[in-house]
C-alpha atoms as a PDB file:
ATOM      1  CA  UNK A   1      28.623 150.407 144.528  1.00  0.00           C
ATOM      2  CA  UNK A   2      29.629 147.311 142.823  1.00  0.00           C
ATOM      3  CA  UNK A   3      32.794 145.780 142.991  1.00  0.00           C
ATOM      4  CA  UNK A   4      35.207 145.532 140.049  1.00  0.00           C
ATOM      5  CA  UNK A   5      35.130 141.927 138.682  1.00  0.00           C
ATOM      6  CA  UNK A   6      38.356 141.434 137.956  1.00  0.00           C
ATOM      7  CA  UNK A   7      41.329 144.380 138.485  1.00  0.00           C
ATOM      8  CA  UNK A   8      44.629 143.453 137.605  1.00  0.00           C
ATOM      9  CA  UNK A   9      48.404 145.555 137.447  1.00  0.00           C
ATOM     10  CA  UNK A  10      50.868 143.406 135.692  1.00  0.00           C
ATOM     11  CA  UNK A  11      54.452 144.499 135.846  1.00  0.00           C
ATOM     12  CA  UNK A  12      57.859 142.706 136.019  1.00  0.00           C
ATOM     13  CA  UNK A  13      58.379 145.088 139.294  1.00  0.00           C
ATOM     14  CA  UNK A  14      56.513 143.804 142.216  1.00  0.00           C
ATOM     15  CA  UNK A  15      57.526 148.106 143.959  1.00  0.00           C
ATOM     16  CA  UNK A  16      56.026 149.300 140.359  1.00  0.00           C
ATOM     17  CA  UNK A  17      52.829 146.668 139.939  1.00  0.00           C
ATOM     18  CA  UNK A  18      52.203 147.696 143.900  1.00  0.00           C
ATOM     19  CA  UNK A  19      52.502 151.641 143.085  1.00  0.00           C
ATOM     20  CA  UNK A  20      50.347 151.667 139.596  1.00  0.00           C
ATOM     21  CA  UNK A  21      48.071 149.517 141.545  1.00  0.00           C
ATOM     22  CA  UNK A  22      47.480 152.544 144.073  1.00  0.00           C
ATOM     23  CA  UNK A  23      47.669 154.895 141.367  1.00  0.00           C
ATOM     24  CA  UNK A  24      44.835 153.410 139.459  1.00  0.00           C
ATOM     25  CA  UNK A  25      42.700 152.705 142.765  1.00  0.00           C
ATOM     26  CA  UNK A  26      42.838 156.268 143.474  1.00  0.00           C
ATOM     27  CA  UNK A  27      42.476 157.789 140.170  1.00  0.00           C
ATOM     28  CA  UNK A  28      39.257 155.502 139.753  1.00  0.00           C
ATOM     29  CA  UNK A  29      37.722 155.799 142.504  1.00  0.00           C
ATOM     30  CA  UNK A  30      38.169 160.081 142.029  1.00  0.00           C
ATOM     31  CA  UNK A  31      36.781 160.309 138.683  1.00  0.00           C
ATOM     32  CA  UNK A  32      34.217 157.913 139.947  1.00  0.00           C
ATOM     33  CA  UNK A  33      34.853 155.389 137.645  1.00  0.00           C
ATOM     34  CA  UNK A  34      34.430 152.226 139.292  1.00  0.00           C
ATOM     35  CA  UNK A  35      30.554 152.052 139.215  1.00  0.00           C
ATOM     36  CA  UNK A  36      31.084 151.677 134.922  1.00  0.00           C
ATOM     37  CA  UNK A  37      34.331 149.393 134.767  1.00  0.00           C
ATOM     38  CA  UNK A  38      33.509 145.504 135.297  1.00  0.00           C
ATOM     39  CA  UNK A  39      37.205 144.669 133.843  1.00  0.00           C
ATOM     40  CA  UNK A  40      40.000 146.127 134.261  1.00  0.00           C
ATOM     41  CA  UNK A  41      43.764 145.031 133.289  1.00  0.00           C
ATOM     42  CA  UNK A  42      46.551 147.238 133.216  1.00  0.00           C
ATOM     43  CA  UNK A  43      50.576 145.973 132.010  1.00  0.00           C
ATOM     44  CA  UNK A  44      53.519 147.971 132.868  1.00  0.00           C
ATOM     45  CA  UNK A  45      57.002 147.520 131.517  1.00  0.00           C
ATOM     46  CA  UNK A  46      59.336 150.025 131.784  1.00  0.00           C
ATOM     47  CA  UNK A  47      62.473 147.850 130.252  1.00  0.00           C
ATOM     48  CA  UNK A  48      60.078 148.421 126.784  1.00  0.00           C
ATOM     49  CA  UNK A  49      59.083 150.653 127.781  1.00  0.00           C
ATOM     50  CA  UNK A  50      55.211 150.185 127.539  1.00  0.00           C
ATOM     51  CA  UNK A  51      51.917 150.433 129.187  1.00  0.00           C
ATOM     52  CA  UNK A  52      48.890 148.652 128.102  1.00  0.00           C
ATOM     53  CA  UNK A  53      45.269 148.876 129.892  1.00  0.00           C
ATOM     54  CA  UNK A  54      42.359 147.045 128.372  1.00  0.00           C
ATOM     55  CA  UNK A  55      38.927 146.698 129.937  1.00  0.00           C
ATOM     56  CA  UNK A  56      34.972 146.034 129.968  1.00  0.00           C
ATOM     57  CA  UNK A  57      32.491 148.358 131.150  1.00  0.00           C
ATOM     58  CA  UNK A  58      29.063 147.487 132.678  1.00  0.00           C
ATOM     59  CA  UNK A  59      26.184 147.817 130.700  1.00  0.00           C
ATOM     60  CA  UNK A  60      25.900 151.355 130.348  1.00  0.00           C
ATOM     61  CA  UNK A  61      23.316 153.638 130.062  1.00  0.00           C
ATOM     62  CA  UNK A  62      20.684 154.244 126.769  1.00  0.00           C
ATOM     63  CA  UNK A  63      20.431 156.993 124.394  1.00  0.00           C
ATOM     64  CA  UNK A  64      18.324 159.785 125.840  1.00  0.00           C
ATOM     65  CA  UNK A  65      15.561 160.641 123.566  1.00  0.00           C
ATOM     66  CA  UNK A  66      13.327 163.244 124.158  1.00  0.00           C
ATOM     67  CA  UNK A  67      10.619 160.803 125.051  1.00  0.00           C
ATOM     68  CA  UNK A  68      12.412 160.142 128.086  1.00  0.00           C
ATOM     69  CA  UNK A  69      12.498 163.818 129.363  1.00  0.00           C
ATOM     70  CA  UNK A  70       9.431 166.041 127.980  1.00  0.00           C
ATOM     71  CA  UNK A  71       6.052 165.491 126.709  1.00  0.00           C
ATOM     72  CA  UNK A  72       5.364 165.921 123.403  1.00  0.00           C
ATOM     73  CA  UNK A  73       1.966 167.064 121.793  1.00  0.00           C
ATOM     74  CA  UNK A  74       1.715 167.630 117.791  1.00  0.00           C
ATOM     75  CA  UNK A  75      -1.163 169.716 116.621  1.00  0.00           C
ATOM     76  CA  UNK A  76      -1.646 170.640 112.787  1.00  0.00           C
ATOM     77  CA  UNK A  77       1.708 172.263 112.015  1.00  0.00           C
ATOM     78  CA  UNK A  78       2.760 172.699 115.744  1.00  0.00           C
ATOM     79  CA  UNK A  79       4.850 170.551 117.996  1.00  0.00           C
ATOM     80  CA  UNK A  80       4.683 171.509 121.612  1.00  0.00           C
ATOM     81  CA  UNK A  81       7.471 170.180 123.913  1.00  0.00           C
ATOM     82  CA  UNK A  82       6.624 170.298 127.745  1.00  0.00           C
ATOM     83  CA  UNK A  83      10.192 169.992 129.417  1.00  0.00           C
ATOM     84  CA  UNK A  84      10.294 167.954 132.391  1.00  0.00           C
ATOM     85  CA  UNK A  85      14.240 168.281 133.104  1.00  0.00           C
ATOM     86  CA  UNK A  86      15.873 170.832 132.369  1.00  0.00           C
ATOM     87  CA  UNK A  87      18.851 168.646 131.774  1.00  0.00           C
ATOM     88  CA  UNK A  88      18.538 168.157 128.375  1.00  0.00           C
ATOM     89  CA  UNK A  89      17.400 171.672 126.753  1.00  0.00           C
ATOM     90  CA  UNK A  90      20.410 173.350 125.491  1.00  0.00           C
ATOM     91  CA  UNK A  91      21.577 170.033 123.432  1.00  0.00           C
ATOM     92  CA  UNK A  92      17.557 169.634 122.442  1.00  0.00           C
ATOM     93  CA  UNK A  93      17.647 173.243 121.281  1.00  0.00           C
ATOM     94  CA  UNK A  94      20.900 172.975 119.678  1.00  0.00           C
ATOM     95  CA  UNK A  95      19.803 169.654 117.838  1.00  0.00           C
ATOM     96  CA  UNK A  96      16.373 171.299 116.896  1.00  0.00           C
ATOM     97  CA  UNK A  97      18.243 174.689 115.411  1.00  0.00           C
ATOM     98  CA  UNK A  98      20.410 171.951 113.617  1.00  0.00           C
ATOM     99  CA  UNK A  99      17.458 170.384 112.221  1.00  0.00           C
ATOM    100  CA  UNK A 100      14.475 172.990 111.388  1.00  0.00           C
ATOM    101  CA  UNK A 101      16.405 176.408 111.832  1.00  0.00           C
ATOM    102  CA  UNK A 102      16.268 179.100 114.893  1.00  0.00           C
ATOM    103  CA  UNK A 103      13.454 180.838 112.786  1.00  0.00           C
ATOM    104  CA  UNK A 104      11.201 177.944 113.347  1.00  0.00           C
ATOM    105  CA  UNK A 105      12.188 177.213 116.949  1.00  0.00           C
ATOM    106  CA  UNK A 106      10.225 179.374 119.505  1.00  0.00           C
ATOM    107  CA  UNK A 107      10.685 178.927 123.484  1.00  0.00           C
ATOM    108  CA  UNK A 108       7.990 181.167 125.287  1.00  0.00           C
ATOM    109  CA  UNK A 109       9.481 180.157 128.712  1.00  0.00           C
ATOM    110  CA  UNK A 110      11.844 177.482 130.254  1.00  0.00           C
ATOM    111  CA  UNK A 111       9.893 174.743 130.039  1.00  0.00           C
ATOM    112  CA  UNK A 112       8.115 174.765 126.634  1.00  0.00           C
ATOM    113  CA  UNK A 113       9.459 174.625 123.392  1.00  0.00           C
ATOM    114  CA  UNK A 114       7.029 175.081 119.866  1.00  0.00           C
ATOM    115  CA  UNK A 115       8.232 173.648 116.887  1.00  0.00           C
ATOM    116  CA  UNK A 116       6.742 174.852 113.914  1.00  0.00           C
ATOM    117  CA  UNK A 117       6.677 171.498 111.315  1.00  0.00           C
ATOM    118  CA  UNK A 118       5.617 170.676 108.098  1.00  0.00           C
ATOM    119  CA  UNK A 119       4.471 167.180 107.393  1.00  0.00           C
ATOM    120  CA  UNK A 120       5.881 164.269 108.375  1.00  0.00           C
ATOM    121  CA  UNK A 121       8.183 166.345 110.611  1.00  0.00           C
ATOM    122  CA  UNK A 122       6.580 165.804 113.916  1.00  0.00           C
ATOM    123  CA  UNK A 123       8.154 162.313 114.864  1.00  0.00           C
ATOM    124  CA  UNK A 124       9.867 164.725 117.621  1.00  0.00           C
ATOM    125  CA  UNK A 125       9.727 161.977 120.855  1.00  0.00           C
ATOM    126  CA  UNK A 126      12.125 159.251 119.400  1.00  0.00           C
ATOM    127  CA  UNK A 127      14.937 162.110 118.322  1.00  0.00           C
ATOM    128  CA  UNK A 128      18.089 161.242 120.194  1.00  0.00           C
ATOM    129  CA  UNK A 129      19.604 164.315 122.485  1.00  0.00           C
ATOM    130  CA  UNK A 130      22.370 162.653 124.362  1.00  0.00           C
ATOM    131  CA  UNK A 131      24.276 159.321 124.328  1.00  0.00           C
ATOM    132  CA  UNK A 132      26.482 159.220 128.209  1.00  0.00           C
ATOM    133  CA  UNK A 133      28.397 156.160 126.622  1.00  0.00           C
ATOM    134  CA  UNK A 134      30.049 158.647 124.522  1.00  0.00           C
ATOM    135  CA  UNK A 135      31.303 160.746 127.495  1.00  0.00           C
ATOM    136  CA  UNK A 136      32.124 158.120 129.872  1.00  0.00           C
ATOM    137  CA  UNK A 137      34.739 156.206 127.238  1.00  0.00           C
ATOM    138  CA  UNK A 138      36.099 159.708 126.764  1.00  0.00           C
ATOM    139  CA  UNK A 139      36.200 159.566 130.413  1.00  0.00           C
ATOM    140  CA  UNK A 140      37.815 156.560 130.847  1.00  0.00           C
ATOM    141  CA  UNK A 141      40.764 157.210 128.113  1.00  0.00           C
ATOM    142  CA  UNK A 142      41.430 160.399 130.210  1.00  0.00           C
ATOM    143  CA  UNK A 143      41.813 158.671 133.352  1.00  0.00           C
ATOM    144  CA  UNK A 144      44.090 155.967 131.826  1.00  0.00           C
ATOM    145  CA  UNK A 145      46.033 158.925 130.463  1.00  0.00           C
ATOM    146  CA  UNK A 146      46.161 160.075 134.089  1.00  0.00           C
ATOM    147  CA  UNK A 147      47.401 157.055 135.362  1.00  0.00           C
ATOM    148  CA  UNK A 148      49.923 155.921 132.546  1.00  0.00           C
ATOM    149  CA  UNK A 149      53.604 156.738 133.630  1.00  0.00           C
ATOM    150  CA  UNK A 150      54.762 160.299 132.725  1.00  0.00           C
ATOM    151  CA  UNK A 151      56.417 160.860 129.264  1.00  0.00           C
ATOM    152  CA  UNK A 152      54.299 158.246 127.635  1.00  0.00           C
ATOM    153  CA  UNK A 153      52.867 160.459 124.708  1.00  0.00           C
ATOM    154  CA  UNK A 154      53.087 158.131 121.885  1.00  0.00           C
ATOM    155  CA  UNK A 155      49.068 156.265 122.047  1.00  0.00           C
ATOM    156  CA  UNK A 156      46.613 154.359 120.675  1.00  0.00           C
ATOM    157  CA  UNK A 157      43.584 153.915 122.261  1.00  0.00           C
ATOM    158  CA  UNK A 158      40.147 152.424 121.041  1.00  0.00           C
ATOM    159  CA  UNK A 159      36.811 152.567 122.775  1.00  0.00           C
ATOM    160  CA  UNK A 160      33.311 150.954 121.327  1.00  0.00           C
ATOM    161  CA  UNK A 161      30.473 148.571 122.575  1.00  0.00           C
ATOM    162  CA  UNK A 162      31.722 147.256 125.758  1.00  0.00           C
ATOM    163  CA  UNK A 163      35.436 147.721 125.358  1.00  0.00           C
ATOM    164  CA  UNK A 164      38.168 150.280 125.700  1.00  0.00           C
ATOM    165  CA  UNK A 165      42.039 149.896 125.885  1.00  0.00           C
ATOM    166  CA  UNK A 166      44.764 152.945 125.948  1.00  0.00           C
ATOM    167  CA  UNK A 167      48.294 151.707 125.005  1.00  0.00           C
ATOM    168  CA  UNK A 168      51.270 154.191 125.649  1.00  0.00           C
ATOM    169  CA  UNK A 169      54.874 154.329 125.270  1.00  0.00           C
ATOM    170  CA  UNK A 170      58.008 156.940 125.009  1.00  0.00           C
ATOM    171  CA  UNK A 171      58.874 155.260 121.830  1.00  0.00           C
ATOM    172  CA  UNK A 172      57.299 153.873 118.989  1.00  0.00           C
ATOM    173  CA  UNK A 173      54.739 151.318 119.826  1.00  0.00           C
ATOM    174  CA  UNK A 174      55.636 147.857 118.691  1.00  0.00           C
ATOM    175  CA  UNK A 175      54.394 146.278 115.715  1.00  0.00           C
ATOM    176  CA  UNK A 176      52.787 143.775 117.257  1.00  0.00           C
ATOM    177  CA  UNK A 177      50.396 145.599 120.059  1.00  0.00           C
ATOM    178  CA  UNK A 178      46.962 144.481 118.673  1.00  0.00           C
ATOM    179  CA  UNK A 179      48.423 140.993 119.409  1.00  0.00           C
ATOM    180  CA  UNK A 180      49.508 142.088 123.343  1.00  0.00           C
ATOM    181  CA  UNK A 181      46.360 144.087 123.635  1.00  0.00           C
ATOM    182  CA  UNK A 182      44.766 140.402 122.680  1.00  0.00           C
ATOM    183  CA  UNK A 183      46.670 139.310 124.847  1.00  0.00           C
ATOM    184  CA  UNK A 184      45.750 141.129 128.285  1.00  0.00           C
ATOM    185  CA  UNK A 185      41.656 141.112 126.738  1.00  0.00           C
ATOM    186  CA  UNK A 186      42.212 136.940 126.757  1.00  0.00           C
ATOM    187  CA  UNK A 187      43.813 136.981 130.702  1.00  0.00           C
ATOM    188  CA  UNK A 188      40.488 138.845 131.482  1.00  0.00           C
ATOM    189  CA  UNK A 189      38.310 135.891 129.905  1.00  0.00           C
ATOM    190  CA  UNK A 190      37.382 138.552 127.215  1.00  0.00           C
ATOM    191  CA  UNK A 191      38.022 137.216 123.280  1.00  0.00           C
ATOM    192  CA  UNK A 192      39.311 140.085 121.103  1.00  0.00           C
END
């Protein structure tokens, strides 16, 4: 596994930046997080109070298209889909419902799906199924959630390309917090 770049607790506490620091190690390393974060900065003040964690992730894994789990074979007005993991089918059979209908959908056994298509309908191998970034940001925002002190239920939180932050607080959040979550992206060497 490999190592975060750069992990940082910030908090005028050295008892607090020492316990969140644990708190986050642990929580990370549970949800097995660690392998996807390159970045990671988290800033605790409880005089505010307020709690602020921005980071990076690694370069994270493609969109799944079908291409990249079952073969596909068009003939006339028939697509044939030869499943090779089993992963996949219930989204692929839920996107294909979606798209043709159930009446044109047909599944003689677990690993073959027939499409019945009219023309110009059986591009099938390119057709996205499943995008992980989407789950591990939603992943992420939970675990900062987990680690964030209790009571802290007011939030913003943002995740998209490489970046995610969570910011929390009992209270209102300050008017300025894009310029502190700037802030803690700029100690990281990351412009936002």
């Amino acid at each position: 596994m490999e190592a975060v770049e750069y992990f940082e607790v910030e908090c005028p506490e050295a008892a607090g930046r020492e316990y969140y620091r644990k708190i986050a190690d642990v929580v990370l390393l549970d949800h097995n997080l660690l392998r996807v974060i390159r970045k990671l900065h988290i800033f605790i003040d409880p005089k505010v109070p307020i709690f602020v964690a921005t980071g990076v992730t690694r370069k994270l894994p493609g969109i799944v298209r079908v291409r990249d789990f079952a073969d596909v074979n068009v003939k006339d007005t028939n697509v044939t889909i030869s499943i090779g993991d089993e992963a996949y089918l219930a989204p692929l059979l839920r996107i294909l419902w979606d798209k043709f209908g159930k009446e044109r959908v047909n599944q003689p056994d677990r690993f073959t799906i027939v499409l019945s298509v009219g023309e110009g309908e059986g591009d099938i191998a390119d057709l996205p199924v499943y995008d992980p970034s989407e789950s591990i940001y939603k992943d992420l925002i939970y675990v900062l959630q987990v680690i964030q002190p209790e009571g802290f239920k007011v939030r913003r939180q943002y995740y998209g390309g490489n970046r995610f932050y969570l910011v929390a607080s009992e209270d209102t959040l300050p008017d300025d917090i894009e310029d502190l979550v700037r802030q803690k992206f700029a100690l990281m060497g990351v412009e936002g």
